[in-house]
PDB file of N, CA and C in Angstrom:
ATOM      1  N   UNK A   1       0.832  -1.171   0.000  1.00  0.00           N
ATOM      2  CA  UNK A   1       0.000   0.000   0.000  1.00  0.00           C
ATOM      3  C   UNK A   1       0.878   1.236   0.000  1.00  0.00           C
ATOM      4  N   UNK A   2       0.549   2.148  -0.736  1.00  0.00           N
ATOM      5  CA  UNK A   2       1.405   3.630  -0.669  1.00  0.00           C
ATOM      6  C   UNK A   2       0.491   4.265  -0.127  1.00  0.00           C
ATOM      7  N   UNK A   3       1.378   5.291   0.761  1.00  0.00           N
ATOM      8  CA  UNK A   3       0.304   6.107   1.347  1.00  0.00           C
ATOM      9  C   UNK A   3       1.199   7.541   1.117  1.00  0.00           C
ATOM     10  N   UNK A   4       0.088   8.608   0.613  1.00  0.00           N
ATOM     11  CA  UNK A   4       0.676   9.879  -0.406  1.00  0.00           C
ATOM     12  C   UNK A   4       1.069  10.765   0.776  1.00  0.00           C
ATOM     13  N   UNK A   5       1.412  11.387   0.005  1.00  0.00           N
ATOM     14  CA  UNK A   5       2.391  13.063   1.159  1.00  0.00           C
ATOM     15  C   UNK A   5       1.558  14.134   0.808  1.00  0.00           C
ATOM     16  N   UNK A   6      -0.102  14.014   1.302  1.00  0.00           N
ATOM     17  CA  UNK A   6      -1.059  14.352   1.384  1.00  0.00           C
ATOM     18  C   UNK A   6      -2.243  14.066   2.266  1.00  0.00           C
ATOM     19  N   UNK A   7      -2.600  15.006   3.074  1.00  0.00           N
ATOM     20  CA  UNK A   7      -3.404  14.607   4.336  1.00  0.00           C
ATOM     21  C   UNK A   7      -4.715  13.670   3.903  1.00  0.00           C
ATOM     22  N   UNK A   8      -4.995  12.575   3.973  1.00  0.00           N
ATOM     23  CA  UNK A   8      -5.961  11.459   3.873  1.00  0.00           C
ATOM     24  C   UNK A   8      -6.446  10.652   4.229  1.00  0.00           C
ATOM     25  N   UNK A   9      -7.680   9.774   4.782  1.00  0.00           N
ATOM     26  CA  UNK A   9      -8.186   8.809   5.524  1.00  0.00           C
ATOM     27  C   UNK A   9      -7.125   7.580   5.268  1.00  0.00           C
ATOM     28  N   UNK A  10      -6.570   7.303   6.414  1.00  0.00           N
ATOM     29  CA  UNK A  10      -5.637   5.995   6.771  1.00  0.00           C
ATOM     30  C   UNK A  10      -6.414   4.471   6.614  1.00  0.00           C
ATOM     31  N   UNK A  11      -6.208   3.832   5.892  1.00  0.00           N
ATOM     32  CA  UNK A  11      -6.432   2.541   5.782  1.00  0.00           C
ATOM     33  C   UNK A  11      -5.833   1.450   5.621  1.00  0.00           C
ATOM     34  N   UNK A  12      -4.776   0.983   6.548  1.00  0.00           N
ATOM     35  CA  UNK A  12      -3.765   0.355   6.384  1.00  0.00           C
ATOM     36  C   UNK A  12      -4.185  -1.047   7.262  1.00  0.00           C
ATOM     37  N   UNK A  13      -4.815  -1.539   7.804  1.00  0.00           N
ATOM     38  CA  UNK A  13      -5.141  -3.010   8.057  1.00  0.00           C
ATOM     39  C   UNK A  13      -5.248  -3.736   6.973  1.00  0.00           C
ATOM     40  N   UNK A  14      -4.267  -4.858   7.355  1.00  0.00           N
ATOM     41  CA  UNK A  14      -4.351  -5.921   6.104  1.00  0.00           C
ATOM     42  C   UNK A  14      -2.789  -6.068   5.306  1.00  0.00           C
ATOM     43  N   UNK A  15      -2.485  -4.514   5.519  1.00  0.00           N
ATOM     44  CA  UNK A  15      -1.441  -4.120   4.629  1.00  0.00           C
ATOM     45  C   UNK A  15       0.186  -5.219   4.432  1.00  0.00           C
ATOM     46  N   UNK A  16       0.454  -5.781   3.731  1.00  0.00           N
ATOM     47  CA  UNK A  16       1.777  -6.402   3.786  1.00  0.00           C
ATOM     48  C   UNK A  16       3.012  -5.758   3.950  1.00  0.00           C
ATOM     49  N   UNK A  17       3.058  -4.986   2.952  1.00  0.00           N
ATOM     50  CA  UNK A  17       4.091  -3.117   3.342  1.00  0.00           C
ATOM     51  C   UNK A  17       3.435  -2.252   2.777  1.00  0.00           C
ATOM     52  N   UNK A  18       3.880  -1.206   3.650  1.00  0.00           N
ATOM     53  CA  UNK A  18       3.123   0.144   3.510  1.00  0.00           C
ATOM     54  C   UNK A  18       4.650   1.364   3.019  1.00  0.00           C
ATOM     55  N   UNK A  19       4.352   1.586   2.114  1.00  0.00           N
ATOM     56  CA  UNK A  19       5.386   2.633   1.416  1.00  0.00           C
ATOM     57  C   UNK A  19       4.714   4.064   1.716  1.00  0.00           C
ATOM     58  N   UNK A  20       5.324   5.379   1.873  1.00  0.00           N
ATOM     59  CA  UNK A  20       5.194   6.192   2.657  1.00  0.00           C
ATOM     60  C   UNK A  20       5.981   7.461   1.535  1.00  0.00           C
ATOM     61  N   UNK A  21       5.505   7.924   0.724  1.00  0.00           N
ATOM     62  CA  UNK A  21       5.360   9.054   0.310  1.00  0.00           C
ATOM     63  C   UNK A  21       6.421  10.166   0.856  1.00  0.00           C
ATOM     64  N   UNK A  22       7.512  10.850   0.489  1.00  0.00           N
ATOM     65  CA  UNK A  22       7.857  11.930   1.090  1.00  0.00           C
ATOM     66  C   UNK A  22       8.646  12.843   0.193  1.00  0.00           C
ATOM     67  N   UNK A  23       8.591  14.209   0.308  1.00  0.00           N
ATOM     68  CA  UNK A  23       8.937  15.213  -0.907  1.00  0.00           C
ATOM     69  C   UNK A  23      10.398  15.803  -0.029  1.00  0.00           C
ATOM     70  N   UNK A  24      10.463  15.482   1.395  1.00  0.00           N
ATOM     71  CA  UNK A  24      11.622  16.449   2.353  1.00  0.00           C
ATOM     72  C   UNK A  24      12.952  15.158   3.058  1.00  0.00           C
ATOM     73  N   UNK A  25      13.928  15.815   3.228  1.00  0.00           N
ATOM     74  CA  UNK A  25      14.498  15.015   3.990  1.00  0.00           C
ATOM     75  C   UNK A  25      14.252  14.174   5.287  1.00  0.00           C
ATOM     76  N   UNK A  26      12.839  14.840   5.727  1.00  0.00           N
ATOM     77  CA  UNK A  26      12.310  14.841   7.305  1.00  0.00           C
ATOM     78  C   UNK A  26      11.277  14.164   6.821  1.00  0.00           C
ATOM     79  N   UNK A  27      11.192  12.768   7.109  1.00  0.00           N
ATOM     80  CA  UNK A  27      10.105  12.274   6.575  1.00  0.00           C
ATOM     81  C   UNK A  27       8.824  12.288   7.928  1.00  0.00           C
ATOM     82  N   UNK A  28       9.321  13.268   8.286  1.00  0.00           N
ATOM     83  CA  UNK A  28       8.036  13.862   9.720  1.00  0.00           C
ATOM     84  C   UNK A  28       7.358  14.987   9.234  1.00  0.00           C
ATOM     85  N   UNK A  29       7.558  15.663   8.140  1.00  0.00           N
ATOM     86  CA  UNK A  29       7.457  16.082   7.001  1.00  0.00           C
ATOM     87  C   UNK A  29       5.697  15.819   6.288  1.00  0.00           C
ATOM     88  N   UNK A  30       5.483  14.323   6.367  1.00  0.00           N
ATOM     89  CA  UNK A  30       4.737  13.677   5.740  1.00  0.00           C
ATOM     90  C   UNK A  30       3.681  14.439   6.742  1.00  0.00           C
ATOM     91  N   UNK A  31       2.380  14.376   6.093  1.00  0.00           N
ATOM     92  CA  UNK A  31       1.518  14.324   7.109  1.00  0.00           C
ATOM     93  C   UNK A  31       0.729  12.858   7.627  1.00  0.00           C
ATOM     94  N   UNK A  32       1.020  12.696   7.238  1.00  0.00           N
ATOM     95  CA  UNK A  32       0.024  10.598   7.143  1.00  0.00           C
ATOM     96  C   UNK A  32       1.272   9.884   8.263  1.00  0.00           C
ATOM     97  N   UNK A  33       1.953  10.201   8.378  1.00  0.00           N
ATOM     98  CA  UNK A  33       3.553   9.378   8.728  1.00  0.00           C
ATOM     99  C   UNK A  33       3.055   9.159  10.250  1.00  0.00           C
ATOM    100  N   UNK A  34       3.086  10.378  10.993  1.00  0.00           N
ATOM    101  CA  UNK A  34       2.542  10.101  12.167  1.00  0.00           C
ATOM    102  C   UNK A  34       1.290   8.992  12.815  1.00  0.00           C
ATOM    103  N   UNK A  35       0.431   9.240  11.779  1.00  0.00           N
ATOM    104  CA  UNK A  35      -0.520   8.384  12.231  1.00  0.00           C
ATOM    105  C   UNK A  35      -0.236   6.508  11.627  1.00  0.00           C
ATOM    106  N   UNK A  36       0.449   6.278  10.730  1.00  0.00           N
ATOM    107  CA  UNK A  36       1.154   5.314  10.780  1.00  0.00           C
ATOM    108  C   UNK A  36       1.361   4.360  11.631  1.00  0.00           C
ATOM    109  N   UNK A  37       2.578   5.495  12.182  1.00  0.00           N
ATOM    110  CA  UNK A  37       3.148   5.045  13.391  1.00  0.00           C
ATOM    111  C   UNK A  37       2.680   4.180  14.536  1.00  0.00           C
ATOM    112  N   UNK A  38       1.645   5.750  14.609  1.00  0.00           N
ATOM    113  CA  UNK A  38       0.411   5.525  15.514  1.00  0.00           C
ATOM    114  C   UNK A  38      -0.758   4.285  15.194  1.00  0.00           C
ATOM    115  N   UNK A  39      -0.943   4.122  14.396  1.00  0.00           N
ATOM    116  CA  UNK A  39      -1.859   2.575  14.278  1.00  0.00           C
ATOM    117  C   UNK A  39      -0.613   1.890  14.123  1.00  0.00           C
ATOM    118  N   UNK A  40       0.237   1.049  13.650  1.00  0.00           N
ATOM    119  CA  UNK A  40       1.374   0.178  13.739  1.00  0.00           C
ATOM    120  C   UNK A  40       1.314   0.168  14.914  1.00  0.00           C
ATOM    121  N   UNK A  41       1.393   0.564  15.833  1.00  0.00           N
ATOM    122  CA  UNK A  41       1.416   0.962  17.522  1.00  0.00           C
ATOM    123  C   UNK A  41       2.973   0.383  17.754  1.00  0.00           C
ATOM    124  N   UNK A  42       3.765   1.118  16.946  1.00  0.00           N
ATOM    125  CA  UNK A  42       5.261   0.738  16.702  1.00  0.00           C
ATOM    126  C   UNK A  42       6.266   1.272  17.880  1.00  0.00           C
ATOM    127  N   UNK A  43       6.249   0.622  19.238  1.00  0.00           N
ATOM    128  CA  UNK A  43       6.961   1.156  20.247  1.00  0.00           C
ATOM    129  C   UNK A  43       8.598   0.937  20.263  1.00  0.00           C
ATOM    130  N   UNK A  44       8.886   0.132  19.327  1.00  0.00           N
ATOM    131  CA  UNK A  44      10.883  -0.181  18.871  1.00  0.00           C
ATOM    132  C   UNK A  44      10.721   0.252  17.193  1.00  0.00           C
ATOM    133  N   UNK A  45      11.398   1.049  16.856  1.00  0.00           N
ATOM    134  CA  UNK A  45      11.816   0.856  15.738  1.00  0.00           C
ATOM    135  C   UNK A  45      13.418   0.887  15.580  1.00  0.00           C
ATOM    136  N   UNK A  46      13.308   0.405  14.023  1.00  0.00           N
ATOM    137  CA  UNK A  46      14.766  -0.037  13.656  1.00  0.00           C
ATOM    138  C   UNK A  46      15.448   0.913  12.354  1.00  0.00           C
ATOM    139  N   UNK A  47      15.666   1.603  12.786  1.00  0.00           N
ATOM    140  CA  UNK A  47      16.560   2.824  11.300  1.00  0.00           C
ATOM    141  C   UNK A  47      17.709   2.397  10.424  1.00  0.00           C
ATOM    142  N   UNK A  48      17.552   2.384   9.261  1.00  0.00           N
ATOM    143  CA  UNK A  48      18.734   1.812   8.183  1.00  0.00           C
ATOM    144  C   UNK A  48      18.339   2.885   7.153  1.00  0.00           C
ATOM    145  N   UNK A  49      19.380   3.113   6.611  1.00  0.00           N
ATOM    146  CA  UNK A  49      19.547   3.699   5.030  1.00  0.00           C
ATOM    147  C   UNK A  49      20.717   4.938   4.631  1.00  0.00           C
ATOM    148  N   UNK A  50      20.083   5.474   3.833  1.00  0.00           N
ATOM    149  CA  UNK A  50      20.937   6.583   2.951  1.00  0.00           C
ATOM    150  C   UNK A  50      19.894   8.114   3.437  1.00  0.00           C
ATOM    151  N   UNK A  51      20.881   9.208   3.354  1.00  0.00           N
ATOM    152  CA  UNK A  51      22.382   9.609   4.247  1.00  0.00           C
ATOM    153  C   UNK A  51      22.387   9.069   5.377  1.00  0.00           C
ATOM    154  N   UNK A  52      23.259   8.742   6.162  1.00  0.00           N
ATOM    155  CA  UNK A  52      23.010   8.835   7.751  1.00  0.00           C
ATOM    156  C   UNK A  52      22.694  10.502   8.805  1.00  0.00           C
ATOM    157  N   UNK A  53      23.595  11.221   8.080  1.00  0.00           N
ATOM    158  CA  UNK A  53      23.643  12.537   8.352  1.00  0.00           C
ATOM    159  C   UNK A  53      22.032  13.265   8.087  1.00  0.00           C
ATOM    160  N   UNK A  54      21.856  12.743   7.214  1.00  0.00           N
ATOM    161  CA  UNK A  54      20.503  13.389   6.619  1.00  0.00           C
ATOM    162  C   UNK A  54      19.125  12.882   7.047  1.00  0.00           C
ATOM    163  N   UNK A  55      18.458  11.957   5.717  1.00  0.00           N
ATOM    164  CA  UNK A  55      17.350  11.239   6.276  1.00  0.00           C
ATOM    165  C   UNK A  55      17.036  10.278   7.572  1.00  0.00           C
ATOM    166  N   UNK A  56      18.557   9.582   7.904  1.00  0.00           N
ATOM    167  CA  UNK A  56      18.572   8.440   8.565  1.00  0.00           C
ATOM    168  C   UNK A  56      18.508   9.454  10.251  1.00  0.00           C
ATOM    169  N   UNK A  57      19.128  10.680  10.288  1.00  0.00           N
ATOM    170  CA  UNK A  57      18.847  11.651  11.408  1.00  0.00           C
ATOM    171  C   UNK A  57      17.374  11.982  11.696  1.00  0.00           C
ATOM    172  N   UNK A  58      17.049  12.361  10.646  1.00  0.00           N
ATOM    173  CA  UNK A  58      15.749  13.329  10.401  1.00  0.00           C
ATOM    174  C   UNK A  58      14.535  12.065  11.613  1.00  0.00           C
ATOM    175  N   UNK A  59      14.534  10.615  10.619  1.00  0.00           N
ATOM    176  CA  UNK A  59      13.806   9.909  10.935  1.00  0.00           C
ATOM    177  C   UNK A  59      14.417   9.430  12.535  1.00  0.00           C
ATOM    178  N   UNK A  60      15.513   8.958  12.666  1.00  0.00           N
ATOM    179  CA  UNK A  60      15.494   8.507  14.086  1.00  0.00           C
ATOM    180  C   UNK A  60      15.621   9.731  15.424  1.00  0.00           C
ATOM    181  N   UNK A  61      16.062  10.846  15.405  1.00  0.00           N
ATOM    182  CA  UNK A  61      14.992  11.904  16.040  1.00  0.00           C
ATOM    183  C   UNK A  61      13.795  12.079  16.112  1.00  0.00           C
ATOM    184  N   UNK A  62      12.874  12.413  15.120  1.00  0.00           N
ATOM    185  CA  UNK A  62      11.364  12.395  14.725  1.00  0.00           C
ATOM    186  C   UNK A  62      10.807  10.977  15.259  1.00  0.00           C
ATOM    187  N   UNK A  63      11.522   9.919  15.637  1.00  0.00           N
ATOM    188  CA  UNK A  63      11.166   8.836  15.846  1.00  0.00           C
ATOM    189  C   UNK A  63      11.053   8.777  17.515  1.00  0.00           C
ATOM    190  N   UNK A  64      12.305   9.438  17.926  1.00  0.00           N
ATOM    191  CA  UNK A  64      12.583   9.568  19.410  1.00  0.00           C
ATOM    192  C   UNK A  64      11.818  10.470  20.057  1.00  0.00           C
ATOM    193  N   UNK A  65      11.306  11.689  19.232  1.00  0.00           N
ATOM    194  CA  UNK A  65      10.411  12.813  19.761  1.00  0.00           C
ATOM    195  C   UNK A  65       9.259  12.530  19.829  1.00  0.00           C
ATOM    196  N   UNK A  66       8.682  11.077  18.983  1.00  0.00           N
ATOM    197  CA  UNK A  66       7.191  10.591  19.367  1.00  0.00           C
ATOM    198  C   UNK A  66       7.063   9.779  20.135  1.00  0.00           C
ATOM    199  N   UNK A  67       8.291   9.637  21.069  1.00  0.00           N
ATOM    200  CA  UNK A  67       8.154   9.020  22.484  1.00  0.00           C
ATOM    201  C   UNK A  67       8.595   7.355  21.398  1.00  0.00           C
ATOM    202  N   UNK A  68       9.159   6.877  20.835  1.00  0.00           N
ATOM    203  CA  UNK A  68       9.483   5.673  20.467  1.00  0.00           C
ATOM    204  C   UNK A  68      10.550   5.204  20.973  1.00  0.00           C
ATOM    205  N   UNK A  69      11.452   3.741  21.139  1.00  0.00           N
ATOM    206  CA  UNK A  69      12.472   3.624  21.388  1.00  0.00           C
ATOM    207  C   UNK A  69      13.135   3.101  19.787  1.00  0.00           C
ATOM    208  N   UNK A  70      14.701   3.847  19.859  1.00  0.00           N
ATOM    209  CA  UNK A  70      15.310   3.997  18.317  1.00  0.00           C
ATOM    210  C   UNK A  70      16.488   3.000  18.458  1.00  0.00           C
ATOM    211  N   UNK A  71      16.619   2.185  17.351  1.00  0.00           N
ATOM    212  CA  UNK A  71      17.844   1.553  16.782  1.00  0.00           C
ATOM    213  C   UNK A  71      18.178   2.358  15.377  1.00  0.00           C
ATOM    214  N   UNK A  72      19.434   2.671  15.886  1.00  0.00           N
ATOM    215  CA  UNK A  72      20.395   2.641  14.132  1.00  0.00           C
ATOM    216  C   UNK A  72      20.939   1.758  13.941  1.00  0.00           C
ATOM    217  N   UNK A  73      20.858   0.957  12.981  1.00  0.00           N
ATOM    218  CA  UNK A  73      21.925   0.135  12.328  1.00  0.00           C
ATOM    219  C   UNK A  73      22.733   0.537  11.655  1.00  0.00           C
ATOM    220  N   UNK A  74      23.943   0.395  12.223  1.00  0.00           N
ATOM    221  CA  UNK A  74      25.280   1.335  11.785  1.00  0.00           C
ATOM    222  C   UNK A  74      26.170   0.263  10.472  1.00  0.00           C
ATOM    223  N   UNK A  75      25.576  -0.697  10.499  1.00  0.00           N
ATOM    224  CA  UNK A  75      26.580  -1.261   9.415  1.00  0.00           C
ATOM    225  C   UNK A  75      25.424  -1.392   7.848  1.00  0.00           C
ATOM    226  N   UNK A  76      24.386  -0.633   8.264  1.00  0.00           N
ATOM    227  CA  UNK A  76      23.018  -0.694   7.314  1.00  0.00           C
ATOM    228  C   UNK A  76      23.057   0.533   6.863  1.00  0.00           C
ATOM    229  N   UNK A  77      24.166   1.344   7.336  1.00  0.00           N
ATOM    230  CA  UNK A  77      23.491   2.933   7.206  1.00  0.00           C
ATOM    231  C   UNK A  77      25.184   3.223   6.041  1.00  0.00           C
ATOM    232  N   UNK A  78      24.142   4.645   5.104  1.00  0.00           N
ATOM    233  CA  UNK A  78      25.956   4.826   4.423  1.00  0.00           C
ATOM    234  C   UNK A  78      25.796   6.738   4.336  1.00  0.00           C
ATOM    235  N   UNK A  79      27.297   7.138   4.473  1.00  0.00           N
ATOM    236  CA  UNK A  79      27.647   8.364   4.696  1.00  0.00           C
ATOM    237  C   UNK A  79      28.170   9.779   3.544  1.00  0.00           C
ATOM    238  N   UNK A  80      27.682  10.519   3.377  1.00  0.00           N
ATOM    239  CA  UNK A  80      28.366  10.990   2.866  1.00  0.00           C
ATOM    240  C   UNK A  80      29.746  11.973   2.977  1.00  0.00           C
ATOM    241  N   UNK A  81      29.700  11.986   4.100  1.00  0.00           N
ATOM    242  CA  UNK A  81      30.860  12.172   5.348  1.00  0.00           C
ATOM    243  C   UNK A  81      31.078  11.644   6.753  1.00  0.00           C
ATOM    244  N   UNK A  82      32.161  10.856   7.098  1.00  0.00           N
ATOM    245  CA  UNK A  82      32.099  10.376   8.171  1.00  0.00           C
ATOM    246  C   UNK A  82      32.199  11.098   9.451  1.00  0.00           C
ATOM    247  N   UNK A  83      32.920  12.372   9.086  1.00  0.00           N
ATOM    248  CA  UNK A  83      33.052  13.005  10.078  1.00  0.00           C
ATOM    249  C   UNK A  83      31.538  13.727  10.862  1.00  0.00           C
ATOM    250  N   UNK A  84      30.720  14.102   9.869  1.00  0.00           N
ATOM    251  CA  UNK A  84      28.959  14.482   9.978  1.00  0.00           C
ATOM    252  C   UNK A  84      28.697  13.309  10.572  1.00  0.00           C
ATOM    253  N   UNK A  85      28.660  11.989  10.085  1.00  0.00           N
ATOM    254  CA  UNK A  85      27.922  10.884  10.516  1.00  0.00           C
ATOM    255  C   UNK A  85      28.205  10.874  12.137  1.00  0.00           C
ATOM    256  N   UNK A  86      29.243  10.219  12.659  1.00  0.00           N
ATOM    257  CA  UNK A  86      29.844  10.522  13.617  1.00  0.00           C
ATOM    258  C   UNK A  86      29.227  11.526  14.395  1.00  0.00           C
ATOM    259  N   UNK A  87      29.146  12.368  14.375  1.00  0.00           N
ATOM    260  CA  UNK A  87      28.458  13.421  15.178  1.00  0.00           C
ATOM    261  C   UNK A  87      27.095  13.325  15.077  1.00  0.00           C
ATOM    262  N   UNK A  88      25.948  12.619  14.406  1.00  0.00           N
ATOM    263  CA  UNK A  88      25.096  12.674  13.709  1.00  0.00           C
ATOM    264  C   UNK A  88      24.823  11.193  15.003  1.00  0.00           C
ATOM    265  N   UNK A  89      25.098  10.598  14.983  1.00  0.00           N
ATOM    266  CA  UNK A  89      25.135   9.099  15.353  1.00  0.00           C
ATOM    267  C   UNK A  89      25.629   9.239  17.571  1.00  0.00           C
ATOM    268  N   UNK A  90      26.193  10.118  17.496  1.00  0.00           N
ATOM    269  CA  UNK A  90      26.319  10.803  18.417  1.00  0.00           C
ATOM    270  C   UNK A  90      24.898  11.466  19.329  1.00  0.00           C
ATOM    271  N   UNK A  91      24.539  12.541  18.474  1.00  0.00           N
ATOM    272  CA  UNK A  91      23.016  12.941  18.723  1.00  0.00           C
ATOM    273  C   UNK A  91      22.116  12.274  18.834  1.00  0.00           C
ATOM    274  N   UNK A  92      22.009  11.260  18.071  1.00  0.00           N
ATOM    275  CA  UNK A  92      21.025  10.376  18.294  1.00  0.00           C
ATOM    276  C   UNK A  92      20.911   9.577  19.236  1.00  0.00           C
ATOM    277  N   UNK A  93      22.269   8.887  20.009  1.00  0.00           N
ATOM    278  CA  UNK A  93      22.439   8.728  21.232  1.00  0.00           C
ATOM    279  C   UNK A  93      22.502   9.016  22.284  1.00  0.00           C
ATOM    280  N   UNK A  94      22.555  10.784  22.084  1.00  0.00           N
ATOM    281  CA  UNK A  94      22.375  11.657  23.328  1.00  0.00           C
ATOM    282  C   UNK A  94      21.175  12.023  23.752  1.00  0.00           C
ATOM    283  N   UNK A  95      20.000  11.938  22.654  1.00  0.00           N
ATOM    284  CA  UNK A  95      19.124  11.864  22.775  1.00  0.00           C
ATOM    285  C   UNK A  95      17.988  10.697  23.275  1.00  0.00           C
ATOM    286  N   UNK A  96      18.878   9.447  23.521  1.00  0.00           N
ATOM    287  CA  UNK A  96      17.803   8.346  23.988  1.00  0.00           C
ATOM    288  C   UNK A  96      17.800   7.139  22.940  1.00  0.00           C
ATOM    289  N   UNK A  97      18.190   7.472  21.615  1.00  0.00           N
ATOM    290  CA  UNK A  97      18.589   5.926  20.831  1.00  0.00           C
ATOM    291  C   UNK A  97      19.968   5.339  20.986  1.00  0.00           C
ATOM    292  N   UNK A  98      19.858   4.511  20.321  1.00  0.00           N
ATOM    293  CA  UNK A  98      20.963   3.351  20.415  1.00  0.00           C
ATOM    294  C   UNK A  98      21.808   2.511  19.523  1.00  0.00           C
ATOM    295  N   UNK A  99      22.848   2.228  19.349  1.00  0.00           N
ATOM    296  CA  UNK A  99      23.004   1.811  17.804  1.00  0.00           C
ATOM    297  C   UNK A  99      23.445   0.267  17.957  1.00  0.00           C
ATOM    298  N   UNK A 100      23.404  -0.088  16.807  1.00  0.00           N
ATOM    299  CA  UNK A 100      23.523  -1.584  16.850  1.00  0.00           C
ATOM    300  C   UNK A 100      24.088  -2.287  15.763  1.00  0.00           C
ATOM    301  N   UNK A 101      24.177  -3.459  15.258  1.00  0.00           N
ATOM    302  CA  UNK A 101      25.350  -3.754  14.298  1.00  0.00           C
ATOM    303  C   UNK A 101      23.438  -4.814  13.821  1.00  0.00           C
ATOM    304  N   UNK A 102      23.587  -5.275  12.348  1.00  0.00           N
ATOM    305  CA  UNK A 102      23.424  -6.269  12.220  1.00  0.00           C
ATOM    306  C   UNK A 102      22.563  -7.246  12.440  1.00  0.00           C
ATOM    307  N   UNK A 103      23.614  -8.178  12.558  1.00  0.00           N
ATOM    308  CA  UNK A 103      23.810  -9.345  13.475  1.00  0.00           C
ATOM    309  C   UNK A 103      23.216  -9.391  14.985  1.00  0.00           C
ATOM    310  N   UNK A 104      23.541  -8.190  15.766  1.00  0.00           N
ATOM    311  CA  UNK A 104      22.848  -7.691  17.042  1.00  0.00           C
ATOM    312  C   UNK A 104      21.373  -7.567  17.139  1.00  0.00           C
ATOM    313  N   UNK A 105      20.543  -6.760  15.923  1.00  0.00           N
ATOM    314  CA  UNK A 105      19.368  -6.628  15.176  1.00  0.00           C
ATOM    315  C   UNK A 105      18.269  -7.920  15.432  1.00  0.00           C
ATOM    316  N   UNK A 106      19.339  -8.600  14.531  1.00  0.00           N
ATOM    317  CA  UNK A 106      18.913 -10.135  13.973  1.00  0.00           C
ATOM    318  C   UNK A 106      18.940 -11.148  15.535  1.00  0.00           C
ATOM    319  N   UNK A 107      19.450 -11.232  16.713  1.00  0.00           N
ATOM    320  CA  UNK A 107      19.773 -11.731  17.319  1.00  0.00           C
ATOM    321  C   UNK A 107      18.203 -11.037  18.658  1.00  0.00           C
ATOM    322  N   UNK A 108      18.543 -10.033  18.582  1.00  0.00           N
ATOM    323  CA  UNK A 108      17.212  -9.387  19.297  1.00  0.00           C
ATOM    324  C   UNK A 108      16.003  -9.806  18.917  1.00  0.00           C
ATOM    325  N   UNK A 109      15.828 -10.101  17.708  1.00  0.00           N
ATOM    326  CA  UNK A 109      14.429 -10.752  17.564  1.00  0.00           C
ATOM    327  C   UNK A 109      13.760  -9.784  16.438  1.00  0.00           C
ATOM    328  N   UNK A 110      14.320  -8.810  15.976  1.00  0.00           N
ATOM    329  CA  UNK A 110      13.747  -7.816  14.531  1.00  0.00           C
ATOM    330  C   UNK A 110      13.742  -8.379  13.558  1.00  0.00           C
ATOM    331  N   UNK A 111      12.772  -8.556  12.867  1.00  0.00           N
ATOM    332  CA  UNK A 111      12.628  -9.249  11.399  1.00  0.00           C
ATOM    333  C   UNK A 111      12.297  -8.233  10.691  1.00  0.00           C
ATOM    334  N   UNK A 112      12.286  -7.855   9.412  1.00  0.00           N
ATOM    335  CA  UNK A 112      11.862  -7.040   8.571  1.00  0.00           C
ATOM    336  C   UNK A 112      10.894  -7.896   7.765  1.00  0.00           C
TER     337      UNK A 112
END
């Protein structure tokens, strides 16, 4: 199911994956995103992707500010500077997430 980057009645029961629309780096950005969340009733999430500095920030802050608990996967995530990342990966830990490898992921019990 896609759901647009446009305010709209949520209908996501049933759904196998739900793809999520976004025009900004801040995919908090979205307006639909929140409520997502909010029906998923998603209290761990797990962060991977491209930038780390960028989107992979945007989302695991925005993730931490809706009261969630955050994983980065640091060997899932890629940089366009390490020195940003690093500091980036930093914040996110100062703020209440946590990072994790992998294997660590997989061992906790997260399936995708």
């Amino acid at each position: 199911m896609v759901v647009p980057n446009v305010p709209c009645e949520l209908s996501i029961e049933g759904a196998q994956q739900i793809v999520i629309e976004k025009q900004d780096v801040d995919m908090f950005t979205v307006p639909n995103l929140r409520g997502v969340v909010d029906r998923l009733g998603a209290q761990q999430c797990v962060v991977y992707g491209v930038v780390t500095e960028i989107c992979v920030w945007f989302a695991a802050l925005g993730l931490l500010k809706a009261g969630r608990a955050v994983t980065v996967v640091t060997d899932a995530v890629e940089t366009l500077n390490a020195l940003h990342s690093e500091r980036v990966l930093g914040e996110i830990v100062a703020a209440g997430g946590r990072l994790a490898r992998v294997d660590e992921v997989l061992a906790a019990g997260y399936r995708p």
